[in-house]
N, C-alpha and C. Protein backbone atom coordinates (compact mmCIF):
# COMPACT_ATOMS: atom_id res chain seq x y z
N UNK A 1 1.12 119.86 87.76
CA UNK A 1 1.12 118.80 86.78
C UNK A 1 1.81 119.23 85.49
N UNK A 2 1.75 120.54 84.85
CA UNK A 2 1.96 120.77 83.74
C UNK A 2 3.51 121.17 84.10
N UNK A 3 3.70 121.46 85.24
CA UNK A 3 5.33 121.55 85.32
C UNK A 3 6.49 120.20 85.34
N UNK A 4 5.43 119.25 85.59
CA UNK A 4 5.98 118.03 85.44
C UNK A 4 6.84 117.56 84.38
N UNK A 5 5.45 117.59 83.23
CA UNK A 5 5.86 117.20 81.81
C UNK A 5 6.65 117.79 81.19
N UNK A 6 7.47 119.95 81.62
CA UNK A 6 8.07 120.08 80.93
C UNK A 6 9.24 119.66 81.51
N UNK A 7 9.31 119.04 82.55
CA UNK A 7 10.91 119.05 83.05
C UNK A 7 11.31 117.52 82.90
N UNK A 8 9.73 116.57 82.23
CA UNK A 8 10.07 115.17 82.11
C UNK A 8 10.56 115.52 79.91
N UNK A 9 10.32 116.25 79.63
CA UNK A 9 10.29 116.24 78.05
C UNK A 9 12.07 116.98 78.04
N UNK A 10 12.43 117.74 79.23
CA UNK A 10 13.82 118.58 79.31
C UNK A 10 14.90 117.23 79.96
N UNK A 11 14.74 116.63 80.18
CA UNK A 11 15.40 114.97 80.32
C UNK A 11 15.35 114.38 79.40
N UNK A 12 14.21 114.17 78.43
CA UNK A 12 14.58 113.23 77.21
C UNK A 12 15.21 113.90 76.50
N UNK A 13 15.64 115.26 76.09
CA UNK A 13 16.07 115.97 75.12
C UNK A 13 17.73 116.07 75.70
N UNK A 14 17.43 116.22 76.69
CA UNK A 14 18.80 115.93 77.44
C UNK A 14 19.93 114.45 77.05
N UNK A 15 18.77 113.24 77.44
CA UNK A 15 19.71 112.04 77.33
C UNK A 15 19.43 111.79 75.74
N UNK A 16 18.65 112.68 74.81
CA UNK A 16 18.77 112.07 73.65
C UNK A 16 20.06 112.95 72.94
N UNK A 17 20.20 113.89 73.07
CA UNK A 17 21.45 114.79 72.75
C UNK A 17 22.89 114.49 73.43
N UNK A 18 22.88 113.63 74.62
CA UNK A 18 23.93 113.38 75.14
C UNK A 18 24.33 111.73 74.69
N UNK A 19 23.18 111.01 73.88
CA UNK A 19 23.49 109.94 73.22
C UNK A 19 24.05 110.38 71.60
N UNK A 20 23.59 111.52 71.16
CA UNK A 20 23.56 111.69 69.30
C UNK A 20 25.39 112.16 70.49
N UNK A 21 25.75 112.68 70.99
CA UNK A 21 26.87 113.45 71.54
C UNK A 21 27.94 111.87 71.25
N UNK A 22 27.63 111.19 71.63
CA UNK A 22 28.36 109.92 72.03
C UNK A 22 28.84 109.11 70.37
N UNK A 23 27.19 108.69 70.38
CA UNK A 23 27.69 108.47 68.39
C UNK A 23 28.78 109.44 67.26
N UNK A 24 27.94 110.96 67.97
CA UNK A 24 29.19 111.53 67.10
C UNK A 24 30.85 111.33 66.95
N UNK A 25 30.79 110.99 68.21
CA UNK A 25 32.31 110.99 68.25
C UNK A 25 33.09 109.41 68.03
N UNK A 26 32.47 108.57 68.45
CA UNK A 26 32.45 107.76 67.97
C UNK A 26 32.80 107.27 66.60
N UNK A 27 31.87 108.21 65.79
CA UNK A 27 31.91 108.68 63.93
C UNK A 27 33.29 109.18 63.78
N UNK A 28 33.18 110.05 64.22
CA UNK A 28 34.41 111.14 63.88
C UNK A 28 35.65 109.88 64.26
N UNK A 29 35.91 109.49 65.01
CA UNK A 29 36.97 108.64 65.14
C UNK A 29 37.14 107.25 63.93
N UNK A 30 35.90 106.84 63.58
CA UNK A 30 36.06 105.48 62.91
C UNK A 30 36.31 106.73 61.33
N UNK A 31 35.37 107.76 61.04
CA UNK A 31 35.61 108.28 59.49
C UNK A 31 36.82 108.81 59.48
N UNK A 32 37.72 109.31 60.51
CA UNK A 32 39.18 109.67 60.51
C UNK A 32 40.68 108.74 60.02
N UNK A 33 39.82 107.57 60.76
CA UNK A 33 40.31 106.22 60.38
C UNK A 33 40.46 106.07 58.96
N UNK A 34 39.58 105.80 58.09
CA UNK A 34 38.92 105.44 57.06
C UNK A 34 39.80 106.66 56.04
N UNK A 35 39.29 107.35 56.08
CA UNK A 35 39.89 109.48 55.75
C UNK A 35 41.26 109.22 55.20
N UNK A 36 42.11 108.28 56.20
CA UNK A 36 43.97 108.38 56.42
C UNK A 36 43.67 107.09 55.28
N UNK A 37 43.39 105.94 55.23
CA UNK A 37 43.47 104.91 54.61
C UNK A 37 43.04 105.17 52.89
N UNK A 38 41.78 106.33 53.04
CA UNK A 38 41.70 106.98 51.75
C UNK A 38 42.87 107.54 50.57
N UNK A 39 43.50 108.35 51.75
CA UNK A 39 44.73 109.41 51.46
C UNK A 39 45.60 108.29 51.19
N UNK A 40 45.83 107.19 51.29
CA UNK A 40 47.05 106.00 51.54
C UNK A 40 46.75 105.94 50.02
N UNK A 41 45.39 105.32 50.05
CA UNK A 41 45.11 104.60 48.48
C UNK A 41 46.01 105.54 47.72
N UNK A 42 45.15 106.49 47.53
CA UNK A 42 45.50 107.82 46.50
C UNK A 42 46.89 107.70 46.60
N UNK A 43 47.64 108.17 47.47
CA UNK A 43 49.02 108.21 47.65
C UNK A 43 49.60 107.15 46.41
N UNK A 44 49.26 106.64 46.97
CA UNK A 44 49.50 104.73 46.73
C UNK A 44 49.58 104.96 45.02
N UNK A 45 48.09 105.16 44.26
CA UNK A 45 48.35 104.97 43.11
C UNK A 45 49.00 106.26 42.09
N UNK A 46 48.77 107.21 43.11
CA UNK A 46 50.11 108.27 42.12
C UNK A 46 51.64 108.04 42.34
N UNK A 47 51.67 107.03 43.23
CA UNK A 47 52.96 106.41 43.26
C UNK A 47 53.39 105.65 42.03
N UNK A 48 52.35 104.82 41.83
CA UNK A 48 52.64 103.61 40.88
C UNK A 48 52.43 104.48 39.44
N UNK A 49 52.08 105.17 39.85
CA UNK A 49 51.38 106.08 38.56
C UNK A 49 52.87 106.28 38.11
N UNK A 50 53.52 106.87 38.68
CA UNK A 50 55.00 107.58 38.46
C UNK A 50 56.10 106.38 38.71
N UNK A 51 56.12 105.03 39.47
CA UNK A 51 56.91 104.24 39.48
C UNK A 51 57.14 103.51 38.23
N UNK A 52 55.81 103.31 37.19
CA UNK A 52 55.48 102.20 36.46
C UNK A 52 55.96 103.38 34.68
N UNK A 53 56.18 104.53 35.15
CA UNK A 53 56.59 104.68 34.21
C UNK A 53 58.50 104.72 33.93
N UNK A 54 58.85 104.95 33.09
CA UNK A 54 60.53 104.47 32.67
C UNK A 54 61.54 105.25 33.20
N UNK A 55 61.11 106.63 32.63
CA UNK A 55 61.52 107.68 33.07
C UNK A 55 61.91 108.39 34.62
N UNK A 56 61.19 107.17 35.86
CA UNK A 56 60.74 107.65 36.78
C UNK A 56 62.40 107.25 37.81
N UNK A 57 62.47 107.68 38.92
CA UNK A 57 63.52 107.63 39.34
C UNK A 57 63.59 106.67 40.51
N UNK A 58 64.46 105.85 41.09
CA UNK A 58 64.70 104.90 42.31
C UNK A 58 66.03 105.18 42.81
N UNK A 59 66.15 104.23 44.02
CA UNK A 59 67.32 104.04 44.56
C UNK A 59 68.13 103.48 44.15
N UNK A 60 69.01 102.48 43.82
CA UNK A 60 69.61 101.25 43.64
C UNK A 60 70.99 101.09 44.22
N UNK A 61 71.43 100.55 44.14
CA UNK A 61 72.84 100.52 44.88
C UNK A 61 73.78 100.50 43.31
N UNK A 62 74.86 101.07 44.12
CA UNK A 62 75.60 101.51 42.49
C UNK A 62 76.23 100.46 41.96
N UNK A 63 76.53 99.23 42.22
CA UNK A 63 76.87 98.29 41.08
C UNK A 63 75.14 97.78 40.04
N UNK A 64 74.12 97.52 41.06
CA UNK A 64 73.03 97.12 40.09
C UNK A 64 72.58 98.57 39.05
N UNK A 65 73.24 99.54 39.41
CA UNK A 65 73.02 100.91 38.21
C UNK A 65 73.82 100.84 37.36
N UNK A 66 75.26 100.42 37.77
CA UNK A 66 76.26 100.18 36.30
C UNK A 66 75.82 99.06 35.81
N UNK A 67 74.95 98.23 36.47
CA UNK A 67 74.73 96.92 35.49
C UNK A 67 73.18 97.18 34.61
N UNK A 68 72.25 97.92 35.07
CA UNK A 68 71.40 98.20 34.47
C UNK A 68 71.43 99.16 33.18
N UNK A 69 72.39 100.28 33.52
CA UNK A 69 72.83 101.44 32.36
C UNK A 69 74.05 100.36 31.49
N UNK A 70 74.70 99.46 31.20
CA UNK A 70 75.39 99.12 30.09
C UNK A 70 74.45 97.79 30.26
N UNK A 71 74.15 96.50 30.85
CA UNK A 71 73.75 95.40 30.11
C UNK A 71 72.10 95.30 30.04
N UNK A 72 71.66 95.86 30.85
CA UNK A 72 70.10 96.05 30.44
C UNK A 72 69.68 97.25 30.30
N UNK A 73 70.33 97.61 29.13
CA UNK A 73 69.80 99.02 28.13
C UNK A 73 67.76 98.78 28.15
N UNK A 74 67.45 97.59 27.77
CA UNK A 74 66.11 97.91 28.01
C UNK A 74 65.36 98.31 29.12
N UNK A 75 65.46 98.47 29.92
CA UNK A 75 65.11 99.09 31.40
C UNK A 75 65.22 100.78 31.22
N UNK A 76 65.72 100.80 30.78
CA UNK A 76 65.87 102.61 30.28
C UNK A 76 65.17 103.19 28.80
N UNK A 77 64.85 102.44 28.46
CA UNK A 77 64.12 103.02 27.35
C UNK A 77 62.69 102.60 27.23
N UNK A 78 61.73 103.64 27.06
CA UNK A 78 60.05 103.56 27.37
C UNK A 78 59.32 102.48 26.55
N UNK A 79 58.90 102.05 27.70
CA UNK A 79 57.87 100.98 26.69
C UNK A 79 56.86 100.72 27.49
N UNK A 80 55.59 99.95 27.72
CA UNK A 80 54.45 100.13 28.14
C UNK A 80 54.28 99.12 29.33
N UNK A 81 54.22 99.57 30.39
CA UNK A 81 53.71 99.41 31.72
C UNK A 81 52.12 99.34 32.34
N UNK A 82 51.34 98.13 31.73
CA UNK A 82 49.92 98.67 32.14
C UNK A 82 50.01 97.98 34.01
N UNK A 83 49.51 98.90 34.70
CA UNK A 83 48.93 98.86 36.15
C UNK A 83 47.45 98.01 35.98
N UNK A 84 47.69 96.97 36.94
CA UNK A 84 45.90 96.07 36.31
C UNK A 84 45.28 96.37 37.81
N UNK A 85 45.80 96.11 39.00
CA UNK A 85 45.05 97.16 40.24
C UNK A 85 46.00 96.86 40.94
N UNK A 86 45.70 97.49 42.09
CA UNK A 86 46.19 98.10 43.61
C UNK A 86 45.34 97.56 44.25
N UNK A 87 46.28 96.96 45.29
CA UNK A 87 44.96 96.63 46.88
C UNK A 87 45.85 96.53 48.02
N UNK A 88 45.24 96.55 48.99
CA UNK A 88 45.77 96.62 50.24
C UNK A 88 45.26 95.34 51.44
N UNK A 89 46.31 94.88 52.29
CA UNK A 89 45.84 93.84 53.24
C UNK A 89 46.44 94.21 54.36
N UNK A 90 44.74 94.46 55.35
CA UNK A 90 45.58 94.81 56.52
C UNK A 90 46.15 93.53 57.39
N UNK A 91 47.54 93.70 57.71
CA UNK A 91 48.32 93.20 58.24
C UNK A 91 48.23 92.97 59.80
N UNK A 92 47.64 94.10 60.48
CA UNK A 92 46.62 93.53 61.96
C UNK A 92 47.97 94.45 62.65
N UNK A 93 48.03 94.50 64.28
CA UNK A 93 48.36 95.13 64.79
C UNK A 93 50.22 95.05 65.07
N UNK A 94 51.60 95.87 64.55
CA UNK A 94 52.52 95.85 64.91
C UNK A 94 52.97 96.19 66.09
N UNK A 95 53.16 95.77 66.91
CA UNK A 95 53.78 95.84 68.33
C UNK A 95 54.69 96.51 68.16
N UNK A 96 55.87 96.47 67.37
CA UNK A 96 57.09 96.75 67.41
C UNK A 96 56.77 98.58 67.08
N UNK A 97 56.15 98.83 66.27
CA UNK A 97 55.72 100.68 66.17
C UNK A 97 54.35 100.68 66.53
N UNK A 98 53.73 99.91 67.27
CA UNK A 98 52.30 100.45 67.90
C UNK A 98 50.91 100.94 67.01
N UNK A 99 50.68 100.16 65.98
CA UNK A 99 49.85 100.76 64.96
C UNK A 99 49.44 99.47 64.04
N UNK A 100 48.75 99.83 63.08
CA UNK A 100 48.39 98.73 62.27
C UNK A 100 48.97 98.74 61.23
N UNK A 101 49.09 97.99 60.65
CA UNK A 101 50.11 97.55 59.62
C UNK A 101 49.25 96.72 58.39
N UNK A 102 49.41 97.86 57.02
CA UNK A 102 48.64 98.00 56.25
C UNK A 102 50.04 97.27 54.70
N UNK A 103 49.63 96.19 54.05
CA UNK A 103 50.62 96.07 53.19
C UNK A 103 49.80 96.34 51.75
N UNK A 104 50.73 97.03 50.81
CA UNK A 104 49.91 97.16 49.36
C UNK A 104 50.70 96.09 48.59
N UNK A 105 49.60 95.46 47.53
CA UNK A 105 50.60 94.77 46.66
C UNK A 105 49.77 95.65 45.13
N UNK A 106 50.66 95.54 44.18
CA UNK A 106 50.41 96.03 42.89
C UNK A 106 50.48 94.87 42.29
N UNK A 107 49.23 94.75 41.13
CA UNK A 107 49.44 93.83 39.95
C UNK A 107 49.83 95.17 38.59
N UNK A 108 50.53 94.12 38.04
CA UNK A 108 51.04 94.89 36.53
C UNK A 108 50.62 94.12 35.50
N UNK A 109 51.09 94.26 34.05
CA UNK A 109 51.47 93.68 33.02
C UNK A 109 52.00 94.10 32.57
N UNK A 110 53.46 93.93 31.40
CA UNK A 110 54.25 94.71 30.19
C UNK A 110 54.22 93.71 28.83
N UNK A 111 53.98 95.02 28.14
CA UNK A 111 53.78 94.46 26.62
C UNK A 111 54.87 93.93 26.06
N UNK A 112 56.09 94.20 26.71
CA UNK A 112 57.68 93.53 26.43
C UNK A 112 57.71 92.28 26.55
N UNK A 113 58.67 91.46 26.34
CA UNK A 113 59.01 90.49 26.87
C UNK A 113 60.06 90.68 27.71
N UNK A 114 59.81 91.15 28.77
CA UNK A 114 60.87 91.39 29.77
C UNK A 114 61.26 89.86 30.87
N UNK A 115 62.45 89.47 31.20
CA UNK A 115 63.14 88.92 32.46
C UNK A 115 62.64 89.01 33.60
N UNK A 116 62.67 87.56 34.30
CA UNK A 116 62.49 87.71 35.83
C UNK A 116 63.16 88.86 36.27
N UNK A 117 64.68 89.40 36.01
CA UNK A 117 65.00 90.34 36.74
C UNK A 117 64.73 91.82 36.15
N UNK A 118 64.66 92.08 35.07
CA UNK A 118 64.32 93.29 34.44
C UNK A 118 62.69 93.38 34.90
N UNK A 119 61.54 92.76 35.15
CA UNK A 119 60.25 92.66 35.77
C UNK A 119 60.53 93.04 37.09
N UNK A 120 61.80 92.29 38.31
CA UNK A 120 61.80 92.73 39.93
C UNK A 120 62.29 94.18 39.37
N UNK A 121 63.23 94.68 38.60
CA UNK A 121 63.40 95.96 38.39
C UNK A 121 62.64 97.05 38.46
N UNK A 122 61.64 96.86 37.71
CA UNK A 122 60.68 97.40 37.46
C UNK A 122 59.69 97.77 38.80
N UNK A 123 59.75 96.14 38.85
CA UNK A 123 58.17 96.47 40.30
C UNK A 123 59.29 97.00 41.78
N UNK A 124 60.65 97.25 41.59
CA UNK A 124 61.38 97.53 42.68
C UNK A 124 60.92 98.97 42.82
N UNK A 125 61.29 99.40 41.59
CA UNK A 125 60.97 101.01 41.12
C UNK A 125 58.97 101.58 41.41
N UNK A 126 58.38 100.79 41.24
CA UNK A 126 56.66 100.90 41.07
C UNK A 126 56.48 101.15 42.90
N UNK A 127 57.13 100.01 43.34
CA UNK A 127 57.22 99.96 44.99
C UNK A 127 57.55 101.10 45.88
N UNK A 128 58.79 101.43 45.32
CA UNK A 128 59.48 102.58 45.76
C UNK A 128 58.87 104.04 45.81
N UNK A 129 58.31 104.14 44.35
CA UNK A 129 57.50 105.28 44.14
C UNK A 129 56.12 105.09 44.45
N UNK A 130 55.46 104.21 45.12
CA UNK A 130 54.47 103.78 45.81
C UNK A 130 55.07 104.40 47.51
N UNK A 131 55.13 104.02 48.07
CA UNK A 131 55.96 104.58 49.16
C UNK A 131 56.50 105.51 49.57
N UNK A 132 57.05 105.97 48.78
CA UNK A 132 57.42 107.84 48.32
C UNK A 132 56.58 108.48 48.56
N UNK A 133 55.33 108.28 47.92
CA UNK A 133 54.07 109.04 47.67
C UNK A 133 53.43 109.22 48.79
N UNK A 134 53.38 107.51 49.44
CA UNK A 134 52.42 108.51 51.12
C UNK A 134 53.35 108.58 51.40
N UNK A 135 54.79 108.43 51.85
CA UNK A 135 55.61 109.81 52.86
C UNK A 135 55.61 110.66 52.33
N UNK A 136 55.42 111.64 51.61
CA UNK A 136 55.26 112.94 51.01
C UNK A 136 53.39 113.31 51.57
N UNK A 137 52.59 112.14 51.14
CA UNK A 137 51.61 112.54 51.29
C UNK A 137 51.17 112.76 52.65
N UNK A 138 51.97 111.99 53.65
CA UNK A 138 51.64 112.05 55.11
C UNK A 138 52.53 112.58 56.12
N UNK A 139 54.01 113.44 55.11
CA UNK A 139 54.75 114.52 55.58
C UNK A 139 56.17 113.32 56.88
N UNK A 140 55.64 111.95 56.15
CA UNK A 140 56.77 111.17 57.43
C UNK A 140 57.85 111.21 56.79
N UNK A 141 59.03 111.75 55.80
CA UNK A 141 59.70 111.66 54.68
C UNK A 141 60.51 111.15 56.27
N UNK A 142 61.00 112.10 57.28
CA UNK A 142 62.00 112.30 57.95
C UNK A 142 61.62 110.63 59.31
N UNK A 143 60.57 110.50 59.29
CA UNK A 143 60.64 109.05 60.08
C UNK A 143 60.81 107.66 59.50
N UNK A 144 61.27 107.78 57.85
CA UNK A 144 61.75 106.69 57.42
C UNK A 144 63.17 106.47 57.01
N UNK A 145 63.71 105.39 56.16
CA UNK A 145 64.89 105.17 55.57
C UNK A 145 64.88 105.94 53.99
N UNK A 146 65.74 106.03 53.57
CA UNK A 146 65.82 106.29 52.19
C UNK A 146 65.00 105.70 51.62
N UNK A 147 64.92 104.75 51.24
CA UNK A 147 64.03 103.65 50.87
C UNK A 147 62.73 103.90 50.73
N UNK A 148 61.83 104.62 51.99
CA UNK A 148 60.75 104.48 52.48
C UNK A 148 60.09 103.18 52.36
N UNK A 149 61.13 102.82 53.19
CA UNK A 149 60.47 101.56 53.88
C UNK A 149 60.73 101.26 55.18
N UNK A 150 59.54 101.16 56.62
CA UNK A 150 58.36 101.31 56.20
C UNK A 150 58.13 102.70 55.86
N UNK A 151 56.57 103.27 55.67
CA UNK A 151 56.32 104.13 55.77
C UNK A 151 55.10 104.47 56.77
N UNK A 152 55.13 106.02 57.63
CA UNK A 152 54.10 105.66 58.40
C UNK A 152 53.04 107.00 58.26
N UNK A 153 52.07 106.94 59.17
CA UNK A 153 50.88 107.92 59.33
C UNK A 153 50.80 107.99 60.82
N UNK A 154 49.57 108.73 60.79
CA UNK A 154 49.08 108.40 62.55
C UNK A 154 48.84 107.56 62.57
N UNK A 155 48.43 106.68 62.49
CA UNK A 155 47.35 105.21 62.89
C UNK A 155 48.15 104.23 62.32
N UNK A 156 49.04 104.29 60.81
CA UNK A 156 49.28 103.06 60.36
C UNK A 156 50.70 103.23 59.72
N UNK A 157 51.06 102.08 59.58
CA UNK A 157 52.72 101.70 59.33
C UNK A 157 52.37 100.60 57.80
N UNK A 158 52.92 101.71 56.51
CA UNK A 158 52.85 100.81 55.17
C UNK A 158 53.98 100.12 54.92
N UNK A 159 53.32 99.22 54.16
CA UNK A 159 54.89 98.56 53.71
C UNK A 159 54.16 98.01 51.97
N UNK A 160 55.19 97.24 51.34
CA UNK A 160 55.08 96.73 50.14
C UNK A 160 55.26 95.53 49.88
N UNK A 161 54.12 94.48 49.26
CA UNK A 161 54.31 93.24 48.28
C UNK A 161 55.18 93.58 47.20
N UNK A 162 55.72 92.36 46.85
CA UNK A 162 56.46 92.23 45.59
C UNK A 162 55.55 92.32 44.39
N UNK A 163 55.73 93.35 43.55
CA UNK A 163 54.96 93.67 42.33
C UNK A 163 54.40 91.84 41.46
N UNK A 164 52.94 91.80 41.83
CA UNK A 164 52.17 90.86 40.93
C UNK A 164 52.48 90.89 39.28
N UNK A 165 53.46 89.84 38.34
CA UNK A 165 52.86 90.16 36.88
C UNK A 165 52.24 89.02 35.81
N UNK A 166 51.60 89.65 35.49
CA UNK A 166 50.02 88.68 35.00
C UNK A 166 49.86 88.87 33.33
């Protein structure tokens, strides 16, 4: 009798450790998830961190650079860029690269009175260096365009809204 109970108590310890076994991993897969989307944010706002300031550097194609360096001298000289937030919408599953597809949009404000186009300037540049940041941060520099656009991770493929200004 007493050999019974220990080999009925060596079964529950059994299927209860081979269930905590199951949840764990389970965990580990959804907090890994979560972990990469963390690292995105962050990415994300030391991007804007460095896009939204003047000084900071972009792409452009070289006639909109000769037109920015002689007729919109203000675009080059510092003036105040407040960031009002960052968010992200997941975009649901891309077929075309196999992953989910995560878009950020940035809201801004500037204390200038800046132009519809001196404002896309701006949030072109905020975007860019948004994007920059997780390919650097997620080492894909070499699986995107110059541009970094898109940009990717394991699990997810970023891209960018047109800078919000409010």
């Amino acid at each position: 009798m007493i050999l019974e109970n220990k080999g009925q108590v060596s079964a529950e310890y059994l299927l209860l450790i081979g269930f905590m076994v199951v949840i764990i991993l389970i965990s580990i897969s959804f907090i890994a998830s979560q972990h990469e989307l963390t690292m995105a944010m962050t990415a994300a706002r030391n991007g804007v961190n460095d896009g939204s300031l003047y000084s900071s550097s972009a792409i452009y194609p070289k006639d909109t650079y000769n037109d920015y360096s002689k007729a919109n001298y203000e675009l080059l000289i510092p003036s105040s860029v407040e960031i009002v937030n960052i968010s992200y919408t997941d975009m649901g599953h891309d077929s075309n690269f196999d992953k989910q597809k995560i878009q950020f949009k940035v809201y801004a404000h500037s204390s200038k009175d800046l132009d519809k186009k001196e404002l896309d300037s701006i949030g072109d540049r905020i975007n860019y260096n948004l994007r920059k940041s997780i390919a650097l941060t997620f080492e894909t520099t070499h699986a995107t365009n110059k541009l970094y656009n898109p940009v990717f991770s394991q699990h997810y493929i970023f891209t960018t809204a047109n800078v919000k200004w409010i």
